[in-house]
Each structure stands twice: as C-alpha cells, then as structure tokens.
N, C-alpha and C. Protein backbone atom coordinates (compact mmCIF):
# COMPACT_ATOMS: atom_id res chain seq x y z
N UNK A 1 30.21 -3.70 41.97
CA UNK A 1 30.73 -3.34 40.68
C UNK A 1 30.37 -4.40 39.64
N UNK A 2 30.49 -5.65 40.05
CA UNK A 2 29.84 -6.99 39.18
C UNK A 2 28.76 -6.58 38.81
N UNK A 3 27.65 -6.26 39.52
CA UNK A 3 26.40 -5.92 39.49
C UNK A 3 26.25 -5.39 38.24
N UNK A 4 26.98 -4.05 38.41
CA UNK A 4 26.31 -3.24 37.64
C UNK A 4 26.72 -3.35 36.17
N UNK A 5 28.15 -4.01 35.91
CA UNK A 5 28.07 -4.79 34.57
C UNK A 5 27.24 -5.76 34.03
N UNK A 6 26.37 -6.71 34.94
CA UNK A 6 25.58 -7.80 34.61
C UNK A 6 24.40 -6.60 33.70
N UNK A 7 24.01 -6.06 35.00
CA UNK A 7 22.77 -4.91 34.66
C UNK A 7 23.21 -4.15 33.14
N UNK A 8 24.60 -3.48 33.04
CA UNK A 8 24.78 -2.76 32.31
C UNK A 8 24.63 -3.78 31.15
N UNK A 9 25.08 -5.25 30.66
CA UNK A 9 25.41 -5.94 29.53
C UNK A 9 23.76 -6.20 28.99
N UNK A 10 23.18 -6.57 30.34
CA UNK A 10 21.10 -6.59 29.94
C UNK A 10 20.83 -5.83 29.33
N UNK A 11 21.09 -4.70 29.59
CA UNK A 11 20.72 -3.71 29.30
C UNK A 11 20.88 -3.16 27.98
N UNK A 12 22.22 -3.46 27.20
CA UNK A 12 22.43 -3.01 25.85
C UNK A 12 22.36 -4.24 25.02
N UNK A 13 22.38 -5.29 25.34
CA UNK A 13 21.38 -6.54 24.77
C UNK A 13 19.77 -6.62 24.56
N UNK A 14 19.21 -5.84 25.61
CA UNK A 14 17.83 -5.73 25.15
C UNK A 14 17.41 -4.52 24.38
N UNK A 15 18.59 -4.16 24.05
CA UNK A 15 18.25 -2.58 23.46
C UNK A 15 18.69 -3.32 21.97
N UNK A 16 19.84 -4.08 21.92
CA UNK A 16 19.92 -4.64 20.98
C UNK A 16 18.75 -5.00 20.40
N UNK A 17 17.94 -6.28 21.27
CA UNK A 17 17.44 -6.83 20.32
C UNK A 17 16.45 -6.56 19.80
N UNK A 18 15.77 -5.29 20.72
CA UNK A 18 14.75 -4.37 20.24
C UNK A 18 14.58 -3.50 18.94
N UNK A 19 15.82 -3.25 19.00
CA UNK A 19 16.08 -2.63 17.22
C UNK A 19 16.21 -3.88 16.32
N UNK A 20 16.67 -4.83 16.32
CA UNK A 20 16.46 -5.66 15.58
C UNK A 20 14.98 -5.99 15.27
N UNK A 21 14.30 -6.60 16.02
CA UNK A 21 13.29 -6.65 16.09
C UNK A 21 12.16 -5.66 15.88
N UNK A 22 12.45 -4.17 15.91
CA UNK A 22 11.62 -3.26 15.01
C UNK A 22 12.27 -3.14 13.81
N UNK A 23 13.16 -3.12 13.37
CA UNK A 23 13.37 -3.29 11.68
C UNK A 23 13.46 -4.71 10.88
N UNK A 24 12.39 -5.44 11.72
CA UNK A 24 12.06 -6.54 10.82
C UNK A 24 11.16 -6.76 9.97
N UNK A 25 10.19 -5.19 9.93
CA UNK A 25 8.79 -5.21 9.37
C UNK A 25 9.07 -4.42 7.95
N UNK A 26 9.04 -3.40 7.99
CA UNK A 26 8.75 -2.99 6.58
C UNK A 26 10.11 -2.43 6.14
N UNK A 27 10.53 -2.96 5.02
CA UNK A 27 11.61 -2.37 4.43
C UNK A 27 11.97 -1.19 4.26
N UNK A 28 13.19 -0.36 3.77
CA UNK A 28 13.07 0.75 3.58
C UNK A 28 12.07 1.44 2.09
N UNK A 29 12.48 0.25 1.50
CA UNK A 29 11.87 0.63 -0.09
C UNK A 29 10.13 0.74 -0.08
N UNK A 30 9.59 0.96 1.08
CA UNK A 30 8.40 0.34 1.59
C UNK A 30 7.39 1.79 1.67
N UNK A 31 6.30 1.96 0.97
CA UNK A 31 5.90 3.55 0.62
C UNK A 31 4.39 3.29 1.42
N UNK A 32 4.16 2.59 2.30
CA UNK A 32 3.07 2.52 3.00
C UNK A 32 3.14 3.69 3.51
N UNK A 33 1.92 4.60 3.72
CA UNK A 33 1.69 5.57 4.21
C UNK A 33 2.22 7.15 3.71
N UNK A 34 2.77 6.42 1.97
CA UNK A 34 3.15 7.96 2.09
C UNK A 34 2.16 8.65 0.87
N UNK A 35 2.31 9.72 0.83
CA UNK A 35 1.27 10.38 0.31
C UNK A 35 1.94 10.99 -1.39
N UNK A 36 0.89 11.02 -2.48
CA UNK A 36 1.23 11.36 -3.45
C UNK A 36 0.13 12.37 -4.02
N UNK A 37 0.28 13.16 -5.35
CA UNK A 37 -0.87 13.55 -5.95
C UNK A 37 -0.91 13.92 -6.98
N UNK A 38 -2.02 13.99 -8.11
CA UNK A 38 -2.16 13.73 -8.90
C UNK A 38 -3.95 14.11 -9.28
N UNK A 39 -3.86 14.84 -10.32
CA UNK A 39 -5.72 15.35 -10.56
C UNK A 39 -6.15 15.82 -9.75
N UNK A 40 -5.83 16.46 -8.44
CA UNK A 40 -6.25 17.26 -7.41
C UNK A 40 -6.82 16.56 -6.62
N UNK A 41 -6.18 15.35 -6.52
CA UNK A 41 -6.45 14.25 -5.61
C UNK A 41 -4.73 14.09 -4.37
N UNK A 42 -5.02 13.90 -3.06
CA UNK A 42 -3.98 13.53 -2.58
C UNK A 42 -4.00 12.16 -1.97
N UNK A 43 -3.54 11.56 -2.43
CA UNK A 43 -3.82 9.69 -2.47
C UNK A 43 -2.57 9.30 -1.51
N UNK A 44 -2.85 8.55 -0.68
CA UNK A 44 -2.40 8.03 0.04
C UNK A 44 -2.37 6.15 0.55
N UNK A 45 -1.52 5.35 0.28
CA UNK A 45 -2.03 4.32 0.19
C UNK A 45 -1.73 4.01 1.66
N UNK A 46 -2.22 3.64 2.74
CA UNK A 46 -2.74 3.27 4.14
C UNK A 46 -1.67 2.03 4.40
N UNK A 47 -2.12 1.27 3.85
CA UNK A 47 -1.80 -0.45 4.40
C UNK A 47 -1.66 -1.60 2.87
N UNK A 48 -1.34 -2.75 3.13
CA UNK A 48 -1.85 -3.28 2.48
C UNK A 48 -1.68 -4.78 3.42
N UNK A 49 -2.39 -5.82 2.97
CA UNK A 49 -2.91 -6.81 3.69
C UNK A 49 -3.11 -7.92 2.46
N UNK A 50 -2.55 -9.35 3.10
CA UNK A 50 -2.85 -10.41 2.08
C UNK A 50 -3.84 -11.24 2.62
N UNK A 51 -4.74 -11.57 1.23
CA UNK A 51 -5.70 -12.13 1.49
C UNK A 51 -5.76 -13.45 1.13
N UNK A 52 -6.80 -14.56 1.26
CA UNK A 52 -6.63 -15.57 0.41
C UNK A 52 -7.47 -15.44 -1.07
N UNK A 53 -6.80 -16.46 -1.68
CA UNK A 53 -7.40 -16.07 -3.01
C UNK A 53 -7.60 -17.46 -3.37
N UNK A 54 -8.74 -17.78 -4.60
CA UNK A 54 -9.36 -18.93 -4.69
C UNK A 54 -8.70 -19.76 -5.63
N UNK A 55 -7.66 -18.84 -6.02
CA UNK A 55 -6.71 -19.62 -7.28
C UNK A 55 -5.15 -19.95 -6.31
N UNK A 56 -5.08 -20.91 -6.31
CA UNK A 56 -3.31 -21.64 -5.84
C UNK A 56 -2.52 -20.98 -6.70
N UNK A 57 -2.43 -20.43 -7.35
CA UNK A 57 -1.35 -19.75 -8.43
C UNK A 57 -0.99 -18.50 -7.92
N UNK A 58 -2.26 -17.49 -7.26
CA UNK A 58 -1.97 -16.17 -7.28
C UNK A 58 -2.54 -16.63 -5.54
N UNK A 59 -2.23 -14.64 -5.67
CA UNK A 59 -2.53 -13.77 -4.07
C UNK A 59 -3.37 -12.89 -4.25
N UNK A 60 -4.32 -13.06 -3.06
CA UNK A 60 -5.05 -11.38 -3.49
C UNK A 60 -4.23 -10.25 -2.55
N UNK A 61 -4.48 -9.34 -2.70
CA UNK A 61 -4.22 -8.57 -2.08
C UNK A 61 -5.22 -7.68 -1.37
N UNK A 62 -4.87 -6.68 -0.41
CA UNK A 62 -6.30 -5.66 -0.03
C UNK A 62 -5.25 -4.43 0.05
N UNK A 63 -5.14 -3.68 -0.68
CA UNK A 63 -4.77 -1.64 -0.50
C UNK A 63 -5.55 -1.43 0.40
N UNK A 64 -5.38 -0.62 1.04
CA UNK A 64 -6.22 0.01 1.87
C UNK A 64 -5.55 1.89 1.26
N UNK A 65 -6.52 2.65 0.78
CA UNK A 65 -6.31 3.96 0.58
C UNK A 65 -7.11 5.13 1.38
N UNK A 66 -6.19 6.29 0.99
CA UNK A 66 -7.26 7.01 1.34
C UNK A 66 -7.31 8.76 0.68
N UNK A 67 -8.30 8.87 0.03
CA UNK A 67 -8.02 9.70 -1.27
C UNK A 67 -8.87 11.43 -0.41
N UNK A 68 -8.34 12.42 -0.56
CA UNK A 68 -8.39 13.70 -0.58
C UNK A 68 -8.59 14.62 -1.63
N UNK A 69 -9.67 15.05 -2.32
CA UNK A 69 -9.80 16.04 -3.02
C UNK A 69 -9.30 17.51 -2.61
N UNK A 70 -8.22 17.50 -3.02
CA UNK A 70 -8.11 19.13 -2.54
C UNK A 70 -8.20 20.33 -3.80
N UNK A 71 -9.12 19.65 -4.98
CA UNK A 71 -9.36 20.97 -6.09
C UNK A 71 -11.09 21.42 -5.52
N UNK A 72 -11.23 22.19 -6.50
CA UNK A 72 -12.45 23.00 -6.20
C UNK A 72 -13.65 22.33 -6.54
N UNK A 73 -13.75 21.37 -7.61
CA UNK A 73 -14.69 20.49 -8.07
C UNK A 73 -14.91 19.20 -7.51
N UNK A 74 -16.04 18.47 -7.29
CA UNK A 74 -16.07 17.13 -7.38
C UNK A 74 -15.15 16.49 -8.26
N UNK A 75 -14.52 15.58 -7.64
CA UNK A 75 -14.34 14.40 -8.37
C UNK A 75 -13.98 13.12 -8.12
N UNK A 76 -13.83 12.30 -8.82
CA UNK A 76 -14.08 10.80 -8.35
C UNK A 76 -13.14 9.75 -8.38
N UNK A 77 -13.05 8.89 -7.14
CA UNK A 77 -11.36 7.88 -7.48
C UNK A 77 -12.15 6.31 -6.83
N UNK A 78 -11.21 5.55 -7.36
CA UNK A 78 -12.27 4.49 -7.04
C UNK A 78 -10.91 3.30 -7.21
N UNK A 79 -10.74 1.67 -7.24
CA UNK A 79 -9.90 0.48 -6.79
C UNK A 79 -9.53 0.73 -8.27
N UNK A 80 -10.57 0.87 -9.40
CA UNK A 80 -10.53 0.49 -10.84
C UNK A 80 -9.10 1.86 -11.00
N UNK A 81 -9.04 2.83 -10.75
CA UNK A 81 -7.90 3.63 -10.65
C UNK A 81 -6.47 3.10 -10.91
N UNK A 82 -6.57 2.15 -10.08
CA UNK A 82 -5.07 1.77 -9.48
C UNK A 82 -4.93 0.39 -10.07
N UNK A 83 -3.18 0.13 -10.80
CA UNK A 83 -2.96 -1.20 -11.21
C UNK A 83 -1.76 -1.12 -10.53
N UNK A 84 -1.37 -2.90 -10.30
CA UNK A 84 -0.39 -3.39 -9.67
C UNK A 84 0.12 -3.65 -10.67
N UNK A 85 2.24 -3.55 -10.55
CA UNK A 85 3.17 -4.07 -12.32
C UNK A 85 3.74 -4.97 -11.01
N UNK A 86 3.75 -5.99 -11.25
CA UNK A 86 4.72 -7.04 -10.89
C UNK A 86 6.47 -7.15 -11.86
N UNK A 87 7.05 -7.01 -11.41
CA UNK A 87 8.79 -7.47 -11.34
C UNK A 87 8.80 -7.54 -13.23
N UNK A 88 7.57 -8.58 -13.49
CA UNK A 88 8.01 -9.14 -15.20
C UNK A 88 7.42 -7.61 -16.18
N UNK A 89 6.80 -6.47 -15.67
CA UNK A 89 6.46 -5.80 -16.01
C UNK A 89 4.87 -5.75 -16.72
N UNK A 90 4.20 -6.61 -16.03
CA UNK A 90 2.96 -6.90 -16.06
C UNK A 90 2.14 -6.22 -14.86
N UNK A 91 0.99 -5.52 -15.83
CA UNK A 91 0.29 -4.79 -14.83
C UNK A 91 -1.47 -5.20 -14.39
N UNK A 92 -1.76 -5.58 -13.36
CA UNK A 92 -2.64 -6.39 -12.47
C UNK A 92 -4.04 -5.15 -12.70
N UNK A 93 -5.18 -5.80 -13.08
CA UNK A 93 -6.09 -4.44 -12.62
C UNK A 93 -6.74 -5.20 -11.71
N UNK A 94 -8.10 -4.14 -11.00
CA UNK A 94 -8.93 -4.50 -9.50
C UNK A 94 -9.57 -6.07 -9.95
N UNK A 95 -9.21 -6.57 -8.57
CA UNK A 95 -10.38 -7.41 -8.89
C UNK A 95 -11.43 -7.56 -8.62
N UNK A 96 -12.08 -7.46 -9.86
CA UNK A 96 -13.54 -7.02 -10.16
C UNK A 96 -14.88 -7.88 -9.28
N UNK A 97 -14.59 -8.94 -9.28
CA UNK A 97 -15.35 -9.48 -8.11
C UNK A 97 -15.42 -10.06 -6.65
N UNK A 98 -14.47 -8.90 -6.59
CA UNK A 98 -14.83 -8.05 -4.88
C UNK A 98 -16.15 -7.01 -4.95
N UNK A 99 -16.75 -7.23 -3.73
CA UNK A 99 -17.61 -6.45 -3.64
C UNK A 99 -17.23 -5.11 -3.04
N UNK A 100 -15.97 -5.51 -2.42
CA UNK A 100 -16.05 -4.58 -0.91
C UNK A 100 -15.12 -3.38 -2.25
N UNK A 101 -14.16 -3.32 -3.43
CA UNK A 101 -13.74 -2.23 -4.06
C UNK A 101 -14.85 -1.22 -3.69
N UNK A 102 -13.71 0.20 -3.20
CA UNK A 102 -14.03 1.29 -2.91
C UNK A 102 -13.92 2.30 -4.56
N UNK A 103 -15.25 3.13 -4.32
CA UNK A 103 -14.66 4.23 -5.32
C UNK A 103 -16.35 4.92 -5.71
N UNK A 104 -16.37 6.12 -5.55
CA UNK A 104 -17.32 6.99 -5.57
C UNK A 104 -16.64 8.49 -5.60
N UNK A 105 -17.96 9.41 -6.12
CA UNK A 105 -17.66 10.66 -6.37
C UNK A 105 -16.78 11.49 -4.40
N UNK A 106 -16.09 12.47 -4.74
CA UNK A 106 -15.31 13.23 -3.64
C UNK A 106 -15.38 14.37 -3.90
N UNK A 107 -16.51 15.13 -2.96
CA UNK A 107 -16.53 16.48 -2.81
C UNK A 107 -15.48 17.10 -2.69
N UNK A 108 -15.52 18.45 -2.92
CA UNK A 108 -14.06 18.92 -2.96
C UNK A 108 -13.59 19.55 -1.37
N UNK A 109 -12.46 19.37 -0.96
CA UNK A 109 -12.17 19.61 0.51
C UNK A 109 -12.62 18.09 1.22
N UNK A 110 -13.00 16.96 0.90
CA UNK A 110 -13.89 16.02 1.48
C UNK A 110 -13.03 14.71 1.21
N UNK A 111 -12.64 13.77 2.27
CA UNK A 111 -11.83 12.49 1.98
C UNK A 111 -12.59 11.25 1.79
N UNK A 112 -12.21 9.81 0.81
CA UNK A 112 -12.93 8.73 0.79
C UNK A 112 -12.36 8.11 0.85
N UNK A 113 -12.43 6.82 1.77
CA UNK A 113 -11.09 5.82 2.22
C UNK A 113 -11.60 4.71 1.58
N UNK A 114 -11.06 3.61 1.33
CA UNK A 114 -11.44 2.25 1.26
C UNK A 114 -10.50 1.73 0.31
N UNK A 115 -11.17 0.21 0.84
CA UNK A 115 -9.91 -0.57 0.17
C UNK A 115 -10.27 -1.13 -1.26
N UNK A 116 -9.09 -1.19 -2.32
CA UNK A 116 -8.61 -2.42 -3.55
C UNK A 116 -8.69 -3.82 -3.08
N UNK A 117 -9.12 -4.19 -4.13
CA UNK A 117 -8.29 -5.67 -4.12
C UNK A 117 -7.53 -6.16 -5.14
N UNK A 118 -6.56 -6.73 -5.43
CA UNK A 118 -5.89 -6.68 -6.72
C UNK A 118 -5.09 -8.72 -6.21
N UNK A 119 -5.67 -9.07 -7.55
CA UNK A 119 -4.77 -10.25 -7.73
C UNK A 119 -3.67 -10.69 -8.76
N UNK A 120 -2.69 -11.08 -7.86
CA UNK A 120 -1.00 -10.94 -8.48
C UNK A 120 -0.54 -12.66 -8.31
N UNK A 121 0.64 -13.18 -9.29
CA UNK A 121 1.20 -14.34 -9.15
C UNK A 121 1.42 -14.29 -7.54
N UNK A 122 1.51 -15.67 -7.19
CA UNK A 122 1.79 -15.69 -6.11
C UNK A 122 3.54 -15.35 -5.65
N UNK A 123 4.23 -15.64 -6.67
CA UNK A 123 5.87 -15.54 -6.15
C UNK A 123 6.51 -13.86 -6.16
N UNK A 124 5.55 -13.02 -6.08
CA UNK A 124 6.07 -11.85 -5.96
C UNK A 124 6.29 -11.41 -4.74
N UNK A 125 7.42 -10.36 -3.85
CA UNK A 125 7.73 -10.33 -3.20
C UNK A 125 7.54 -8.32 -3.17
N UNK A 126 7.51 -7.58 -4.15
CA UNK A 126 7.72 -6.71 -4.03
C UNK A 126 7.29 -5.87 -6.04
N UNK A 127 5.82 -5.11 -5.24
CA UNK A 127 4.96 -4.89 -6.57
C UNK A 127 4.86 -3.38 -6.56
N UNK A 128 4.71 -2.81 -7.68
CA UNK A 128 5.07 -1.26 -7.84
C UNK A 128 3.01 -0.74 -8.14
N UNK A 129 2.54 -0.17 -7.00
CA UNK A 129 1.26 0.54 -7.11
C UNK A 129 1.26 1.59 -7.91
N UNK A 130 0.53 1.84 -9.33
CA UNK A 130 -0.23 2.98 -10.18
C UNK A 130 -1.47 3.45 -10.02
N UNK A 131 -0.93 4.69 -9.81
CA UNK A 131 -2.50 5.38 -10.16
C UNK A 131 -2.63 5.70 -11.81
N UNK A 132 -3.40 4.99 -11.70
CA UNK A 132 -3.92 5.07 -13.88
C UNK A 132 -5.15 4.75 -14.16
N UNK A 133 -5.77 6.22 -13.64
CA UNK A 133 -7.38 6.62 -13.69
C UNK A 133 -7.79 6.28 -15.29
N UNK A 134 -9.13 5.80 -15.22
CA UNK A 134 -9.31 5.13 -16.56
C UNK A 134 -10.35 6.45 -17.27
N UNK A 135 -10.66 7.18 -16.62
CA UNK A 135 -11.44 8.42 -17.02
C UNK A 135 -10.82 9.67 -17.06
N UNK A 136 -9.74 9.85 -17.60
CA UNK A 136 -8.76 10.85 -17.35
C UNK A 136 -7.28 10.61 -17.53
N UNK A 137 -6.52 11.22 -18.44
CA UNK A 137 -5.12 11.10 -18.28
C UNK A 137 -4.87 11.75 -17.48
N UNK A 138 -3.38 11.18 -16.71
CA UNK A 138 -2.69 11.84 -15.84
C UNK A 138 -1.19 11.72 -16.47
N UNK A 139 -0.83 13.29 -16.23
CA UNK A 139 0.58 13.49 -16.91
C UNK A 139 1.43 13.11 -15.50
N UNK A 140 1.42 13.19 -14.58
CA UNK A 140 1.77 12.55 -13.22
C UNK A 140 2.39 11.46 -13.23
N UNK A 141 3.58 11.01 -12.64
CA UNK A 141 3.54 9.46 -12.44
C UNK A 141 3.56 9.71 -10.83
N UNK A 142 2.70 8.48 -10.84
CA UNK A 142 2.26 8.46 -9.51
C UNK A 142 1.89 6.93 -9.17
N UNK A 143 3.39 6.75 -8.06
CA UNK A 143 3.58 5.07 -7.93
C UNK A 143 3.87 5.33 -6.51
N UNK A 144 3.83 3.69 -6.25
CA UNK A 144 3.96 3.49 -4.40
C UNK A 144 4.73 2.39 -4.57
N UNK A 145 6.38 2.10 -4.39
CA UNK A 145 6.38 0.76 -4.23
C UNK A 145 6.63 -0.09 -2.90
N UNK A 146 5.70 -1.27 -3.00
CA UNK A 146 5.20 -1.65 -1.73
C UNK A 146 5.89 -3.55 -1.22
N UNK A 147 6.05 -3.77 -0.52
CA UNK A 147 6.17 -5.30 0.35
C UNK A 147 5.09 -5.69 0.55
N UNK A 148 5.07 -7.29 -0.38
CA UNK A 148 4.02 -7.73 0.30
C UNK A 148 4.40 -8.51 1.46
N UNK A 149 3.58 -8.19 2.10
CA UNK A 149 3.61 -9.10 3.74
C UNK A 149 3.52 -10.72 3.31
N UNK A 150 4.87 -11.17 4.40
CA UNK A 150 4.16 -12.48 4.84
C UNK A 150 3.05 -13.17 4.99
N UNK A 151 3.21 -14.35 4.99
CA UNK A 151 1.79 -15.19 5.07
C UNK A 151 1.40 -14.96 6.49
C-alpha cells in the first residue's frame, strides 16, 4: 500500500512538472502560427527567431512567413510588406540589408514562404506585426502580436 502512494505521489509530480514546463514557451498573447488575410493573400506568420545584430542598441529579428494567394490573379508579397510597432508606438520597417528578405510575385492558388528581418530597440519584450503593403492599400487590419524569444 506504501508503494503505491510513493508511485502514485511520482506520478502527479511529474505530471506536474510537465505542464509547467510546457507553458513556459509561448505566451498566450502569442499569434505564431496563426493565420490572417488580407488582398487575397492568406499570410501566416510561421516563427520568429532572434538574431544578432551589429548595433548594441537594437535586435534583429527573423519572421519567418508564409503567404497564400487564394484570388484569381497574380500577386505579390514580400519582408518590405510588413512593419514591426514597438510598445512606444513606433513602427520598424525590413531591414534592408539583409539579403536573405523574401518577396516575389504569387501565382494564384500558389504559396511563397520566407523570412523578414526587422530591427527593433533592444528592450522590447513584446512587438505588434503589420501587414502594410507599400503598393496597395489595405482596408484590413491585419496584425500578429508576437514574443520575442529569449536570448
């Protein structure tokens, strides 16, 4: 009968600490992976990932997206699309000298993934993603707000 209390107390202690330990990652307020749309695009932001950046002040960042045309026409989405507003209400555009920014024309029915890079102060903890296509208004609001990861 000892036994099976030792066993039984393991047992809802490691169950414990297992839930603890899976809700240590992404917050609830946390829109990784969810999907939005906007211009007959269904945009989805994937991931995001911190990078280093060459300035001590700021962070880069890397989006990782992944964009879906579901209208009848070509059309085109690209890093320059999307700005980051940090907390003070300042809004971040791509940074431009990355090579690796994704963004080319999207057949229609046809998906194009790739990643942003966007550089933000370093003391932000939690930045609101726009889509605010520079070739096109969008009556849409269409935001992701995201955690940035730990170092």
């Amino acid at each position: 009968m000892k036994k099976n209390k030792i066993w039984l107390t393991l047992f809802i202690l490691s169950l414990s600490i297992m839930l603890v330990v899976s809700g240590c990652g992404k917050t609830s307020s946390d829109d990784i992976g969810k999907t939005r749309v906007a211009n007959n695009l269904e945009i989805t932001l994937e991931d995001i990932k911190l990078k280093i950046s060459n300035n001590d002040k700021k962070q880069m960042l890397q989006l990782d997206f992944d964009v879906k045309n579901v209208g009848k026409e070509t059309a085109g989405a690209g890093a320059g699309d999307f700005v980051i507003q940090t907390k003070d209400g300042k809004k971040h555009r791509m940074y431009g000298l990355n090579a690796n920014n994704f963004g080319d024309e999207i057949p229609a029915g046809k998906i194009l993934k790739g990643p942003g890079f966007y550089e933000i102060p370093i003391d932000q903890k939690e930045v609101m993603v726009i889509y605010e296509p520079y070739s096109q208004e969008t009556t849409e609001n269409v935001k992701w707000t995201v955690t940035i990861p730990a170092k």
